[in-house]
PDB file of N, CA and C in Angstrom:
ATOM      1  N   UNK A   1     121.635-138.033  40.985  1.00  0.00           N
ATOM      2  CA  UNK A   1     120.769-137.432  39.992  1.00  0.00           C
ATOM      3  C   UNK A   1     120.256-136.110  40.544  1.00  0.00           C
ATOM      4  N   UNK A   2     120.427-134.972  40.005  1.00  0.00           N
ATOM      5  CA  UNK A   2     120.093-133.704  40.354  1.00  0.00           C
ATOM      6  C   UNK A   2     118.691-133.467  39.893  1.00  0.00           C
ATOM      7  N   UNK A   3     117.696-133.235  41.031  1.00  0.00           N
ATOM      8  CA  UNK A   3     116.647-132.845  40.481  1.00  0.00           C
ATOM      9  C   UNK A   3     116.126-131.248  41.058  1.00  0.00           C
ATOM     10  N   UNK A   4     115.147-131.082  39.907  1.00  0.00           N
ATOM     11  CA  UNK A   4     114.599-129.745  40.418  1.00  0.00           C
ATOM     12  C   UNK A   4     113.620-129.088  41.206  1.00  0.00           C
ATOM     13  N   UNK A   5     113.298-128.280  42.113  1.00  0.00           N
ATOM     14  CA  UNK A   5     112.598-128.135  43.011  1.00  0.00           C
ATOM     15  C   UNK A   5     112.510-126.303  42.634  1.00  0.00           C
ATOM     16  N   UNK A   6     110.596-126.376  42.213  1.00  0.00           N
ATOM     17  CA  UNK A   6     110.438-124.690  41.614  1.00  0.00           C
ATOM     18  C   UNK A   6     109.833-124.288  42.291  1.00  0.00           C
ATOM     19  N   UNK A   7     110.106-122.971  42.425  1.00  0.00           N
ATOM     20  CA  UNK A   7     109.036-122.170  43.114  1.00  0.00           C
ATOM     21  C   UNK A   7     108.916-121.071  41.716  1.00  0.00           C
ATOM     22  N   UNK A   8     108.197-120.895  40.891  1.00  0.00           N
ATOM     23  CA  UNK A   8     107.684-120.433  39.661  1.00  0.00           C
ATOM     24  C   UNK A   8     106.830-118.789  39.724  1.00  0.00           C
ATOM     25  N   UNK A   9     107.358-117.817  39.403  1.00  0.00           N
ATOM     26  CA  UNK A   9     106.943-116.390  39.524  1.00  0.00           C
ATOM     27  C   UNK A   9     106.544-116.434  38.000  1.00  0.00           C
ATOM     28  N   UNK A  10     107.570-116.188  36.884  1.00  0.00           N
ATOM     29  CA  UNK A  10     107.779-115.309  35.729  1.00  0.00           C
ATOM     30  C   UNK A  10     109.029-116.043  34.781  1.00  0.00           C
ATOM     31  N   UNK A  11     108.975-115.804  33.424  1.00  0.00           N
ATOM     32  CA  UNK A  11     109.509-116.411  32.295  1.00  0.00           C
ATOM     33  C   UNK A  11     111.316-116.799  32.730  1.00  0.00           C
ATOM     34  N   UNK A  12     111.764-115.363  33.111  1.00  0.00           N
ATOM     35  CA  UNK A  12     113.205-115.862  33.492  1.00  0.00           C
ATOM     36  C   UNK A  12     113.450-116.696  34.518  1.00  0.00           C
ATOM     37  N   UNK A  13     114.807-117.471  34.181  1.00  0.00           N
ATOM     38  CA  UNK A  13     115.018-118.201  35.335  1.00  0.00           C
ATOM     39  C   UNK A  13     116.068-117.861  36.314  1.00  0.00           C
ATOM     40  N   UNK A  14     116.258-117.956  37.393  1.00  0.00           N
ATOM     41  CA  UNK A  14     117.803-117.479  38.738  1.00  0.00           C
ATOM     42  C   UNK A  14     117.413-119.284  39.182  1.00  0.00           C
ATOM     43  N   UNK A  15     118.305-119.856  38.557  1.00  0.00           N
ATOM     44  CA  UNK A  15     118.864-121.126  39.152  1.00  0.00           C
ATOM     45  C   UNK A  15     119.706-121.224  39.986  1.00  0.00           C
ATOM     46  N   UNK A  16     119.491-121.938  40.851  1.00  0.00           N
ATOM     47  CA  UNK A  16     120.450-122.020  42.549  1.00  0.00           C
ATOM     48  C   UNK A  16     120.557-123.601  42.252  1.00  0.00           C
ATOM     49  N   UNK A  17     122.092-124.005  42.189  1.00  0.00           N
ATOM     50  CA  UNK A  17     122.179-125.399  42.457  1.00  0.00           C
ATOM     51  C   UNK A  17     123.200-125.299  44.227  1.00  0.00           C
ATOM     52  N   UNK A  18     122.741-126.158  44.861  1.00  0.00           N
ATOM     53  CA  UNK A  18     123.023-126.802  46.316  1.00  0.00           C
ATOM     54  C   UNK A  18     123.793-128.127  46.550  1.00  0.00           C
ATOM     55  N   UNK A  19     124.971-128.443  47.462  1.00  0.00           N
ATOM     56  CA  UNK A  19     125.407-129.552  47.513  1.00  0.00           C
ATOM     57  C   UNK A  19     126.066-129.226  49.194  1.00  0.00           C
ATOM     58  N   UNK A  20     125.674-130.540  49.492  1.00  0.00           N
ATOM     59  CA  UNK A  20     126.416-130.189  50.945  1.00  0.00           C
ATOM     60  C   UNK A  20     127.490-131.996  51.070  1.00  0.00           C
ATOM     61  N   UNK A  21     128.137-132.045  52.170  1.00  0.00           N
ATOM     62  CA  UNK A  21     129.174-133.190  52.592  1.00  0.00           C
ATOM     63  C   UNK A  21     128.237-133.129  54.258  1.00  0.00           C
ATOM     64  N   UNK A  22     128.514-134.309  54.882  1.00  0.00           N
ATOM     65  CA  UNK A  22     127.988-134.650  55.921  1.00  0.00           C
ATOM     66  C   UNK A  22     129.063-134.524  57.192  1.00  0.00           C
ATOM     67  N   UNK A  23     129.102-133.664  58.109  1.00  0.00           N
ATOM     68  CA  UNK A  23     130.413-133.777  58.691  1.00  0.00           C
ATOM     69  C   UNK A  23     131.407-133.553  58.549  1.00  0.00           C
ATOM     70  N   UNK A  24     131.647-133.485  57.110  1.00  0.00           N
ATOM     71  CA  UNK A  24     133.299-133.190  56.788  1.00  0.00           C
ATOM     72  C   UNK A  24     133.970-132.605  57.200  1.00  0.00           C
ATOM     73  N   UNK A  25     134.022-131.406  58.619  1.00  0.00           N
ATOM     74  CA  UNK A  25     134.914-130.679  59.395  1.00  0.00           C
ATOM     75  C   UNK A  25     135.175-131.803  60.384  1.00  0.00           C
ATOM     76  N   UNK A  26     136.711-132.107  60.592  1.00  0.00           N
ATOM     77  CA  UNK A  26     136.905-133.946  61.341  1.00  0.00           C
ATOM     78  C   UNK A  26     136.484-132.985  63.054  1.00  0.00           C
ATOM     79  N   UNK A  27     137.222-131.826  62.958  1.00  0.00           N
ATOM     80  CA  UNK A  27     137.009-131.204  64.490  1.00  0.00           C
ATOM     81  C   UNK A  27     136.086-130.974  65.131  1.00  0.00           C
ATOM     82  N   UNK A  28     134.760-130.441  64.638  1.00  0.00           N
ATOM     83  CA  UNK A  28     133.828-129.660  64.618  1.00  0.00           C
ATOM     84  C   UNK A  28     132.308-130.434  64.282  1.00  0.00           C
ATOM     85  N   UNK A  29     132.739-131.543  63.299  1.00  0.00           N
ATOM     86  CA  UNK A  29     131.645-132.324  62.932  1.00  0.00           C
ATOM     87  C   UNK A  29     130.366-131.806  62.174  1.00  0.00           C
ATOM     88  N   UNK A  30     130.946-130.196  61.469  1.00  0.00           N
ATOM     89  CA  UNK A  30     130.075-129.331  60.799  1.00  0.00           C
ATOM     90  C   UNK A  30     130.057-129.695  59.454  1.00  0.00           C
ATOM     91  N   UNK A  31     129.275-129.783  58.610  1.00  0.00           N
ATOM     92  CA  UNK A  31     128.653-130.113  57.101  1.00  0.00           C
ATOM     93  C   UNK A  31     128.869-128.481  56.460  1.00  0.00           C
ATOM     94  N   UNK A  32     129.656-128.356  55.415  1.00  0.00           N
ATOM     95  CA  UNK A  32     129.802-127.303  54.083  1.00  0.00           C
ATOM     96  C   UNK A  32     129.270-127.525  53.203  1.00  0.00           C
ATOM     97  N   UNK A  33     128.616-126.421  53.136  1.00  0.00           N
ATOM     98  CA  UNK A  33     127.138-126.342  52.270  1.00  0.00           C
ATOM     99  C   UNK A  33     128.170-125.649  50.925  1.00  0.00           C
ATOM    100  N   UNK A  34     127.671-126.024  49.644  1.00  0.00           N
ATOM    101  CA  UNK A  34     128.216-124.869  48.444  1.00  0.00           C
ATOM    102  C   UNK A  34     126.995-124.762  47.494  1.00  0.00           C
ATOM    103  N   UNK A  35     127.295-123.993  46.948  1.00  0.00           N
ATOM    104  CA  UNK A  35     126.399-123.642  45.734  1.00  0.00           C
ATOM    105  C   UNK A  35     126.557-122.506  44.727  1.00  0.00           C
ATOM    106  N   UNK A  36     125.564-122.774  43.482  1.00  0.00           N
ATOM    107  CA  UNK A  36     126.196-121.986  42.430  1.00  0.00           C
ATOM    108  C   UNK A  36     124.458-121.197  42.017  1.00  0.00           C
ATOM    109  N   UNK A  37     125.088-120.198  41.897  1.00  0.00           N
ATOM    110  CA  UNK A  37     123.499-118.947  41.030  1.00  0.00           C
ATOM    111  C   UNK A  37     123.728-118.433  40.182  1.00  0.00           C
ATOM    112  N   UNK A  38     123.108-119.113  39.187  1.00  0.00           N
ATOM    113  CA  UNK A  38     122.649-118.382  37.418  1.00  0.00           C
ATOM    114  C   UNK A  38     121.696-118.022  36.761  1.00  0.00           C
ATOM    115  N   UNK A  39     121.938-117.247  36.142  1.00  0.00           N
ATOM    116  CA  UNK A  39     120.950-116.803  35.011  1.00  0.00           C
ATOM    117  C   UNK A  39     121.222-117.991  33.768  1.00  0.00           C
ATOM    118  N   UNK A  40     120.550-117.686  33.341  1.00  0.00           N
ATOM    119  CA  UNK A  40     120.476-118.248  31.695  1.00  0.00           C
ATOM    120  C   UNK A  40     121.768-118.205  31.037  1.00  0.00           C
ATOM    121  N   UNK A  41     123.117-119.239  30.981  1.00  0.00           N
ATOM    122  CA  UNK A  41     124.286-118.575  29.953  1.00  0.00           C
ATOM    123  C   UNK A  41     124.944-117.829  31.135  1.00  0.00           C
ATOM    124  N   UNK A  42     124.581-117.263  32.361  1.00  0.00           N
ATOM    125  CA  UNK A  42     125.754-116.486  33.150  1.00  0.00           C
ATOM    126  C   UNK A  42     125.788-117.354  34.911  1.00  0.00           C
ATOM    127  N   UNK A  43     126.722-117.412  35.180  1.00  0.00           N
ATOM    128  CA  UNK A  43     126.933-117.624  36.030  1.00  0.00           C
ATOM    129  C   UNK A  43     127.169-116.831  36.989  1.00  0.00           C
ATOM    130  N   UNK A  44     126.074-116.201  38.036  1.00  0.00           N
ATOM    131  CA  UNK A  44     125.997-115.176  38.830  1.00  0.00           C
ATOM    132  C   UNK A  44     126.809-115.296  40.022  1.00  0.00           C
ATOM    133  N   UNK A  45     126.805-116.308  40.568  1.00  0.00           N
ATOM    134  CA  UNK A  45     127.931-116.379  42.078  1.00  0.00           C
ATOM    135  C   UNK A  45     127.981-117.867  42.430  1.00  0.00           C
ATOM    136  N   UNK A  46     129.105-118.178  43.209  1.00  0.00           N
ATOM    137  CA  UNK A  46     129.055-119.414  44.011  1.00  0.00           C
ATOM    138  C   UNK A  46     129.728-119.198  45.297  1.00  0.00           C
ATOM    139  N   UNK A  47     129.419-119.853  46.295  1.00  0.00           N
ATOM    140  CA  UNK A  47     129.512-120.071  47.639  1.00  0.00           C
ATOM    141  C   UNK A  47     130.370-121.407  47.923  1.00  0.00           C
ATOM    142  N   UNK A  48     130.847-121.438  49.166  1.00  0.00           N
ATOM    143  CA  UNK A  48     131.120-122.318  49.801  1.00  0.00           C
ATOM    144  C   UNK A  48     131.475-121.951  51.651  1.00  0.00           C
ATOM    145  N   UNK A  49     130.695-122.852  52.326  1.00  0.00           N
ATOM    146  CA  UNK A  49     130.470-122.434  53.914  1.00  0.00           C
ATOM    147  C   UNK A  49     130.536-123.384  54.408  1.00  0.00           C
ATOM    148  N   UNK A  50     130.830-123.317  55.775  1.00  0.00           N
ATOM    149  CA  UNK A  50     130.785-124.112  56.872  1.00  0.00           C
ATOM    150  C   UNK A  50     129.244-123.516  57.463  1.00  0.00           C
ATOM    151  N   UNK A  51     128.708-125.163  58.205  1.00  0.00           N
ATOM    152  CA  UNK A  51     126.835-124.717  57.954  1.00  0.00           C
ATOM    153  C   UNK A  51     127.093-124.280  59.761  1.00  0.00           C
ATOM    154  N   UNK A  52     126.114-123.442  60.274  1.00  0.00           N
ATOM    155  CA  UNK A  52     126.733-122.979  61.799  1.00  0.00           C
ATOM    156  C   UNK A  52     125.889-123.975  62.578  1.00  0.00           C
ATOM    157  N   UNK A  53     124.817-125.098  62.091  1.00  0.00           N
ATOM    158  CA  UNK A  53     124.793-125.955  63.188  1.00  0.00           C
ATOM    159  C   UNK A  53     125.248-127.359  62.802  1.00  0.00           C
ATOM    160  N   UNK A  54     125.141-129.038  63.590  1.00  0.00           N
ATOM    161  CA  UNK A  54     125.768-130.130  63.268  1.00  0.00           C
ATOM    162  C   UNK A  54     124.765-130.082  63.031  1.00  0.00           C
ATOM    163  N   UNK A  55     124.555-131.057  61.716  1.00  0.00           N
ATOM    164  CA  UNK A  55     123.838-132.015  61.140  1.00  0.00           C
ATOM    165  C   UNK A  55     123.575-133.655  61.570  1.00  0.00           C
ATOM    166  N   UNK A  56     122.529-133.581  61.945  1.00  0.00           N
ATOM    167  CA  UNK A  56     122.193-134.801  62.540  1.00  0.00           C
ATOM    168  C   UNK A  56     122.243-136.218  61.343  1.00  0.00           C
ATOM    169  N   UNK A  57     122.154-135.582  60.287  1.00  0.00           N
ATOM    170  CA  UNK A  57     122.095-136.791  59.013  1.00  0.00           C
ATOM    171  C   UNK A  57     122.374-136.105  57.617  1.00  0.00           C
ATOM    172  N   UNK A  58     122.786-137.140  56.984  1.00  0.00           N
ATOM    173  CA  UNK A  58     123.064-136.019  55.434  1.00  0.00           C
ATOM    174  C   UNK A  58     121.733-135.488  54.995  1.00  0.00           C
ATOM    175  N   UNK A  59     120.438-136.062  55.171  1.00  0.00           N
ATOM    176  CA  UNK A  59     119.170-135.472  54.586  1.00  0.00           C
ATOM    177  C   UNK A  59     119.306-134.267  55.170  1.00  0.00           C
ATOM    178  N   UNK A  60     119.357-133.873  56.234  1.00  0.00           N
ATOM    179  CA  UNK A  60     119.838-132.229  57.487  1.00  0.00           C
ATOM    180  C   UNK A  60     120.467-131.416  56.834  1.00  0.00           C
ATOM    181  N   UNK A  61     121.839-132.225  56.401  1.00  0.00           N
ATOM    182  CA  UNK A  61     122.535-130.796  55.550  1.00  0.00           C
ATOM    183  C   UNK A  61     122.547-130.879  54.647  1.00  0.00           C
ATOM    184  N   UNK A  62     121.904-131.355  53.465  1.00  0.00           N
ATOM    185  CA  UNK A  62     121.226-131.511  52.541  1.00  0.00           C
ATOM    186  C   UNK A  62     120.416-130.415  52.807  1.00  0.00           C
ATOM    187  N   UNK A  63     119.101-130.538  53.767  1.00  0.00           N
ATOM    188  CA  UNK A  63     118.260-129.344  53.754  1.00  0.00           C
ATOM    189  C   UNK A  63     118.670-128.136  54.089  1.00  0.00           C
ATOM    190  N   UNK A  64     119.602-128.076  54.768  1.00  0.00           N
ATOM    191  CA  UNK A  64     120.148-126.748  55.187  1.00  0.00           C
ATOM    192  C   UNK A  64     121.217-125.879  54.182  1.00  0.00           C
ATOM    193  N   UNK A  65     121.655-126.725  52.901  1.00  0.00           N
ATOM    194  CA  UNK A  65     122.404-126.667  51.505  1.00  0.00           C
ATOM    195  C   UNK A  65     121.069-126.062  51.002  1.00  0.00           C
ATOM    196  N   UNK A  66     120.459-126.347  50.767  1.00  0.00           N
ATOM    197  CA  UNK A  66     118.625-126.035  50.108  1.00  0.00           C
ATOM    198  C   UNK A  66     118.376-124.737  50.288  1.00  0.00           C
ATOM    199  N   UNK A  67     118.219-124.375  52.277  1.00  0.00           N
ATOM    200  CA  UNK A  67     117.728-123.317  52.542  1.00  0.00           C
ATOM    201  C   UNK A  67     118.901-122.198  52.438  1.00  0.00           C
ATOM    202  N   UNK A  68     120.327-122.105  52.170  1.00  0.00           N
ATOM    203  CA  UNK A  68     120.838-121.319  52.149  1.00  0.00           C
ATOM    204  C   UNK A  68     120.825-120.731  50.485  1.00  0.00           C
ATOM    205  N   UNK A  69     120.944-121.731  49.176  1.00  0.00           N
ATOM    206  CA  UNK A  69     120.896-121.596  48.261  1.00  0.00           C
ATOM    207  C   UNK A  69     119.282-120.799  47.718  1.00  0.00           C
ATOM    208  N   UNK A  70     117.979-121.365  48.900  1.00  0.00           N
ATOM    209  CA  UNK A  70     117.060-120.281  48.437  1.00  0.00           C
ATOM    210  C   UNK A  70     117.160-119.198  48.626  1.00  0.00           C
ATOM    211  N   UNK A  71     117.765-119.077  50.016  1.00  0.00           N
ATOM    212  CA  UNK A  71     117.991-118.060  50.739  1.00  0.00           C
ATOM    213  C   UNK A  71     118.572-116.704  49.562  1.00  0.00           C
ATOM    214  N   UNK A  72     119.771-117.102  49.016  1.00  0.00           N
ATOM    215  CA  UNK A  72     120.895-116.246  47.944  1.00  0.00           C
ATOM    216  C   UNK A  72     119.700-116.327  46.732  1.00  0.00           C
ATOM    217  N   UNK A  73     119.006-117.186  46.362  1.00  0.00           N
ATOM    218  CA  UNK A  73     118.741-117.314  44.732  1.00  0.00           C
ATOM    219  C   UNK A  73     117.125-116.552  45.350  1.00  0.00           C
ATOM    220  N   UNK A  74     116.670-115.971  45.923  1.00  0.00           N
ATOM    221  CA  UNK A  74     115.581-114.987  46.526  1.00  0.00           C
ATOM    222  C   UNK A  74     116.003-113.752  46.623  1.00  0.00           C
ATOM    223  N   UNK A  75     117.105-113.795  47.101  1.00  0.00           N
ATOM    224  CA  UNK A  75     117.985-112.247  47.090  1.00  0.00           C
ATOM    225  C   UNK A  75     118.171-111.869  45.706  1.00  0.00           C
ATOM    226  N   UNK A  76     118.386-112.707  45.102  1.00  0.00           N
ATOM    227  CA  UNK A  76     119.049-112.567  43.614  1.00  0.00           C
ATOM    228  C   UNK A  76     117.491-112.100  42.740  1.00  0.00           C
ATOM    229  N   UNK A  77     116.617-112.818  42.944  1.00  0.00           N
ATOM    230  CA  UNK A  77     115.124-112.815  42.267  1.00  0.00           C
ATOM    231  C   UNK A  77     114.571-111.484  42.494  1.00  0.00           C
ATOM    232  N   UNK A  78     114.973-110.962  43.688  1.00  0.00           N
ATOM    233  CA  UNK A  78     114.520-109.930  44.652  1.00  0.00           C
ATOM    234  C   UNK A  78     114.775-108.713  43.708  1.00  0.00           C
ATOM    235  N   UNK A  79     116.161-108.640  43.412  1.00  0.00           N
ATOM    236  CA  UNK A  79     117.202-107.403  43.016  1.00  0.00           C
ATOM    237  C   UNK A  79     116.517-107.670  41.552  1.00  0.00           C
ATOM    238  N   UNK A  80     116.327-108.952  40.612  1.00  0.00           N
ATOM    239  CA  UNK A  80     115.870-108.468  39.599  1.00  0.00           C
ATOM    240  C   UNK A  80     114.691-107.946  39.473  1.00  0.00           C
ATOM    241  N   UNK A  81     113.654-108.459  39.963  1.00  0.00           N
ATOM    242  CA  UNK A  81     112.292-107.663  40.357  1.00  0.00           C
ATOM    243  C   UNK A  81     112.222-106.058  40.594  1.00  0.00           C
ATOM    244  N   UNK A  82     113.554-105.289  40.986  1.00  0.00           N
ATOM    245  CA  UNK A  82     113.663-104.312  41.017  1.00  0.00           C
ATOM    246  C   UNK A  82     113.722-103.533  40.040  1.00  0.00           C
ATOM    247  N   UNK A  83     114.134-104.258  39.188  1.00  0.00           N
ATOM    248  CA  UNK A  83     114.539-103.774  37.530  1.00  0.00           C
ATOM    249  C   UNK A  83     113.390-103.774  37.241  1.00  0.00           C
ATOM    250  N   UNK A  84     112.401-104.245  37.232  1.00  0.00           N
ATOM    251  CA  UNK A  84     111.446-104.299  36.540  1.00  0.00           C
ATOM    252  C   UNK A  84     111.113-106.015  36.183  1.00  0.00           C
ATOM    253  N   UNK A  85     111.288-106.841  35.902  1.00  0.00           N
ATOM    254  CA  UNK A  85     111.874-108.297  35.395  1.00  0.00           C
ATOM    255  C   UNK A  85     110.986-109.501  36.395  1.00  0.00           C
ATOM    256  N   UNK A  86     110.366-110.296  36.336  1.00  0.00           N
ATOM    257  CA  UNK A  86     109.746-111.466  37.493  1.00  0.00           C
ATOM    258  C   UNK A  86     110.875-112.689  36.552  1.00  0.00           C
ATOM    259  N   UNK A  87     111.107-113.217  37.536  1.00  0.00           N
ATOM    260  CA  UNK A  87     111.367-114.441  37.524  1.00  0.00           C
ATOM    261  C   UNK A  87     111.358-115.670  38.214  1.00  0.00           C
ATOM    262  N   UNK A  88     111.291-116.753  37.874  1.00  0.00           N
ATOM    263  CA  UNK A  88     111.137-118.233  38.708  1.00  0.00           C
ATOM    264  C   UNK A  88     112.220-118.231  39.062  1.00  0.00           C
ATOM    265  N   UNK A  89     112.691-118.535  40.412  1.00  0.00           N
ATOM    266  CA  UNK A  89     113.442-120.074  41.062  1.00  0.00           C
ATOM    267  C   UNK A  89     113.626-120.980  41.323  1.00  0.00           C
ATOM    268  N   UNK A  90     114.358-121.636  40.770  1.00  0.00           N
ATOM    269  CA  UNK A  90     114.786-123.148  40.209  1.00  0.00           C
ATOM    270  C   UNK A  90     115.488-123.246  41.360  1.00  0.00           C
ATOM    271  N   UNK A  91     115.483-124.502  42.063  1.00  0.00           N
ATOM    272  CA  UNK A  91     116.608-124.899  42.631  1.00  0.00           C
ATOM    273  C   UNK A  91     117.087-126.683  42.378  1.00  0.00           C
ATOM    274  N   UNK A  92     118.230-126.908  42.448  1.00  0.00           N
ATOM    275  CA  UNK A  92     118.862-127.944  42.533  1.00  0.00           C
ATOM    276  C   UNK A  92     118.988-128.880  43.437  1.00  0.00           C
ATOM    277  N   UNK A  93     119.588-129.661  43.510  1.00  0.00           N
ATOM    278  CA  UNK A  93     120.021-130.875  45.139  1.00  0.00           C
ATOM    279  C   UNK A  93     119.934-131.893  44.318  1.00  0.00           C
ATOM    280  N   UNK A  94     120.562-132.484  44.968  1.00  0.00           N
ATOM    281  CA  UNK A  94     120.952-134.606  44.566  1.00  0.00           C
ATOM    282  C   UNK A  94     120.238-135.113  45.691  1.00  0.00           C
ATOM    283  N   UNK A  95     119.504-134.341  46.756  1.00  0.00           N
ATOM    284  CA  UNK A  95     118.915-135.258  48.085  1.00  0.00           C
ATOM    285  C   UNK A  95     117.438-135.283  47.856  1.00  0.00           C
ATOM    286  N   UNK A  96     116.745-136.444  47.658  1.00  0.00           N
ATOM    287  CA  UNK A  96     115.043-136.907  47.556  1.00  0.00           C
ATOM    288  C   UNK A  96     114.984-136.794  48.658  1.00  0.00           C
ATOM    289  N   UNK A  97     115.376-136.897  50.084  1.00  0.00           N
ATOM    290  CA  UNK A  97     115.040-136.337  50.984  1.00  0.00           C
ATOM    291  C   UNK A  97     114.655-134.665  51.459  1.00  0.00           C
ATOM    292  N   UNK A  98     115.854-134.208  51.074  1.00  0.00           N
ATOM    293  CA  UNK A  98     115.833-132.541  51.589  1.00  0.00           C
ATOM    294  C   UNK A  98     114.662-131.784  50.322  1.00  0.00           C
ATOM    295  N   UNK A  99     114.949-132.578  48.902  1.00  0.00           N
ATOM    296  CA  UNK A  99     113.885-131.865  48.602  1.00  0.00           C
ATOM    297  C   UNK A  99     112.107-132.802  48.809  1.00  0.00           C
ATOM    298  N   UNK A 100     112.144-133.276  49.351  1.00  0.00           N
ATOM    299  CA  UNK A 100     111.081-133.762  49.558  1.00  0.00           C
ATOM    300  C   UNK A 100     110.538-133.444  50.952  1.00  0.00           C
ATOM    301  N   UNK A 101     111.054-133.093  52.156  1.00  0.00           N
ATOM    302  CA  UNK A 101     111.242-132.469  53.499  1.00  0.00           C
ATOM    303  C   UNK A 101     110.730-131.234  52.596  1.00  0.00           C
ATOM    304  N   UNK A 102     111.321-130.453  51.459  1.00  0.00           N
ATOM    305  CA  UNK A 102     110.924-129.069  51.817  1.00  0.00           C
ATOM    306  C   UNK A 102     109.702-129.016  50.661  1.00  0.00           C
ATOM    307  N   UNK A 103     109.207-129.746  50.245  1.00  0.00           N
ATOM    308  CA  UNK A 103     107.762-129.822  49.780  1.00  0.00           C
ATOM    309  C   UNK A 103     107.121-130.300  50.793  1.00  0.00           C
ATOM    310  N   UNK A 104     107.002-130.746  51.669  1.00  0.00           N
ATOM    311  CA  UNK A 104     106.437-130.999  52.794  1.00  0.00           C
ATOM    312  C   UNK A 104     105.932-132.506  52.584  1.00  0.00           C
ATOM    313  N   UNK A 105     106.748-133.349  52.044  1.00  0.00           N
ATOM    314  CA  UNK A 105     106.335-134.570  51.936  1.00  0.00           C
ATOM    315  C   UNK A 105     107.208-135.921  52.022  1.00  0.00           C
ATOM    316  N   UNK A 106     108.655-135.223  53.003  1.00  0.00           N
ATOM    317  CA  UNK A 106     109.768-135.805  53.243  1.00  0.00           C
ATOM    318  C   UNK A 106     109.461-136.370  54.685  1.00  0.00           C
ATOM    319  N   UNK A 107     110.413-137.726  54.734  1.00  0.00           N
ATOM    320  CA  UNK A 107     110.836-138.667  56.021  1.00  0.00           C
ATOM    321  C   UNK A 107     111.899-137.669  56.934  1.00  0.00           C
ATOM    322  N   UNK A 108     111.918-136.201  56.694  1.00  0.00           N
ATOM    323  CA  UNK A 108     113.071-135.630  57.257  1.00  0.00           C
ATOM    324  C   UNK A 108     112.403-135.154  59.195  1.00  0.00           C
ATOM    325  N   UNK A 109     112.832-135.442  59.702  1.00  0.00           N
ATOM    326  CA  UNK A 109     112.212-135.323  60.947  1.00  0.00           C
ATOM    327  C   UNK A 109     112.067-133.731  61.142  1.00  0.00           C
ATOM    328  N   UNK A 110     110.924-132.993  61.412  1.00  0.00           N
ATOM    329  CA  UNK A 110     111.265-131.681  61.596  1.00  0.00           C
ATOM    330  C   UNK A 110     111.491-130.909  62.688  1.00  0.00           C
ATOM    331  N   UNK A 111     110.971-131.533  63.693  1.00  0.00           N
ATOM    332  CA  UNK A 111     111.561-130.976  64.530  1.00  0.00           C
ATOM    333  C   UNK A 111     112.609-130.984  65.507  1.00  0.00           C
ATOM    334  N   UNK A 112     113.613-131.648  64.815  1.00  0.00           N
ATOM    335  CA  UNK A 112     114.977-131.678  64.546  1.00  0.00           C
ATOM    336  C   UNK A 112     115.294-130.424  63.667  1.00  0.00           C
ATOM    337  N   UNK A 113     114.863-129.801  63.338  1.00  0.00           N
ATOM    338  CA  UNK A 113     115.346-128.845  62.463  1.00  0.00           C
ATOM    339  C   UNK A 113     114.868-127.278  63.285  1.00  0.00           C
ATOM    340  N   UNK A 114     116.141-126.422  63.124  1.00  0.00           N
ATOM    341  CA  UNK A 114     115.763-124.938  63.493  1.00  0.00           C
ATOM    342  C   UNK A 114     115.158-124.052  62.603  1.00  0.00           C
ATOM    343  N   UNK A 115     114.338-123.625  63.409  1.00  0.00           N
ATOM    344  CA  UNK A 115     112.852-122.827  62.950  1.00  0.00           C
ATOM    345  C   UNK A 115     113.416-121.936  62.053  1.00  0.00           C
ATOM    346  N   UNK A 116     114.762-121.445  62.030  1.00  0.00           N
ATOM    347  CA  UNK A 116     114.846-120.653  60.626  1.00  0.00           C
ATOM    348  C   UNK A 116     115.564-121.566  59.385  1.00  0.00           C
ATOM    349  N   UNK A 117     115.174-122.608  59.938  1.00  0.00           N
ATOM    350  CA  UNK A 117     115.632-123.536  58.550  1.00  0.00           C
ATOM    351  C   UNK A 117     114.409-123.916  57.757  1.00  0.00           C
ATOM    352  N   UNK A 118     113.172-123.657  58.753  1.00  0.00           N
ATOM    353  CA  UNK A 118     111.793-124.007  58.605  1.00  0.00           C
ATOM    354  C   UNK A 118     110.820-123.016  57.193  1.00  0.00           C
ATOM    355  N   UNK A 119     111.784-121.884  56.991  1.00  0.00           N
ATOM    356  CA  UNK A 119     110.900-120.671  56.022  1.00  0.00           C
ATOM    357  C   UNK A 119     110.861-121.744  54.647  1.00  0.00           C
ATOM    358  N   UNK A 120     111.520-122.263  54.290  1.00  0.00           N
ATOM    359  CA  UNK A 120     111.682-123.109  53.079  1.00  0.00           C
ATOM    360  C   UNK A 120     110.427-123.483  52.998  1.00  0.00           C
ATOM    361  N   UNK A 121     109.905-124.191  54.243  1.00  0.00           N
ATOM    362  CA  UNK A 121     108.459-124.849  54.136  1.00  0.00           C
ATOM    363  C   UNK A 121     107.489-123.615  53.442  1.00  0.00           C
TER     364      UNK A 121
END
């Protein structure tokens, strides 16, 4: 079940949906994060990466799917703000963990997590 996690500026929306796999590099034991950024009706970009640290648990790259998708859908919010335009960011995830870790009210251990995974907070 995909739920939503806002951080709320202004009327338009830049939706970031996030999905990561746990491990799925068999060599490397690295988690690929993907994700998709839209406007309203347009579909602005999608991603797909290998995440640059191991993930200790799927809630991990789960959160680290999170922080890269804010990461892009902030850039994106950023550039419209330039125009003139505010808008909210919406984001996505299927993990009650990662988004609950990044409301600050998750079982996600944090300090297990690198401090630039930490701006989300």
């Amino acid at each position: 079940v995909w739920q939503r996690f806002v951080c709320p500026v202004g009327p338009l929306q830049v939706e970031a949906t996030v999905d990561s796999d746990w491990a799925g590099d068999q060599e490397t034991t690295r988690s690929t994060s993907g994700g998709v950024l839209s406007l309203p009706g347009v579909c602005g970009s999608s991603w797909s990466r290998t995440q640059g640290c191991v993930a200790l648990s799927s809630a991990e790259a789960e959160y680290v799917a999170l922080v890269l998708g804010a990461q892009a859908g902030l850039q994106l919010q950023h550039w419209i703000a330039e125009m003139g335009i505010e808008a909210a960011l919406i984001m996505y995830t299927d993990s009650n963990a990662a988004r609950a870790s990044a409301e600050k009210k998750g079982v996600l251990q944090v300090k297990q997590l690198a401090l630039k995974h930490l701006f989300l907070k």
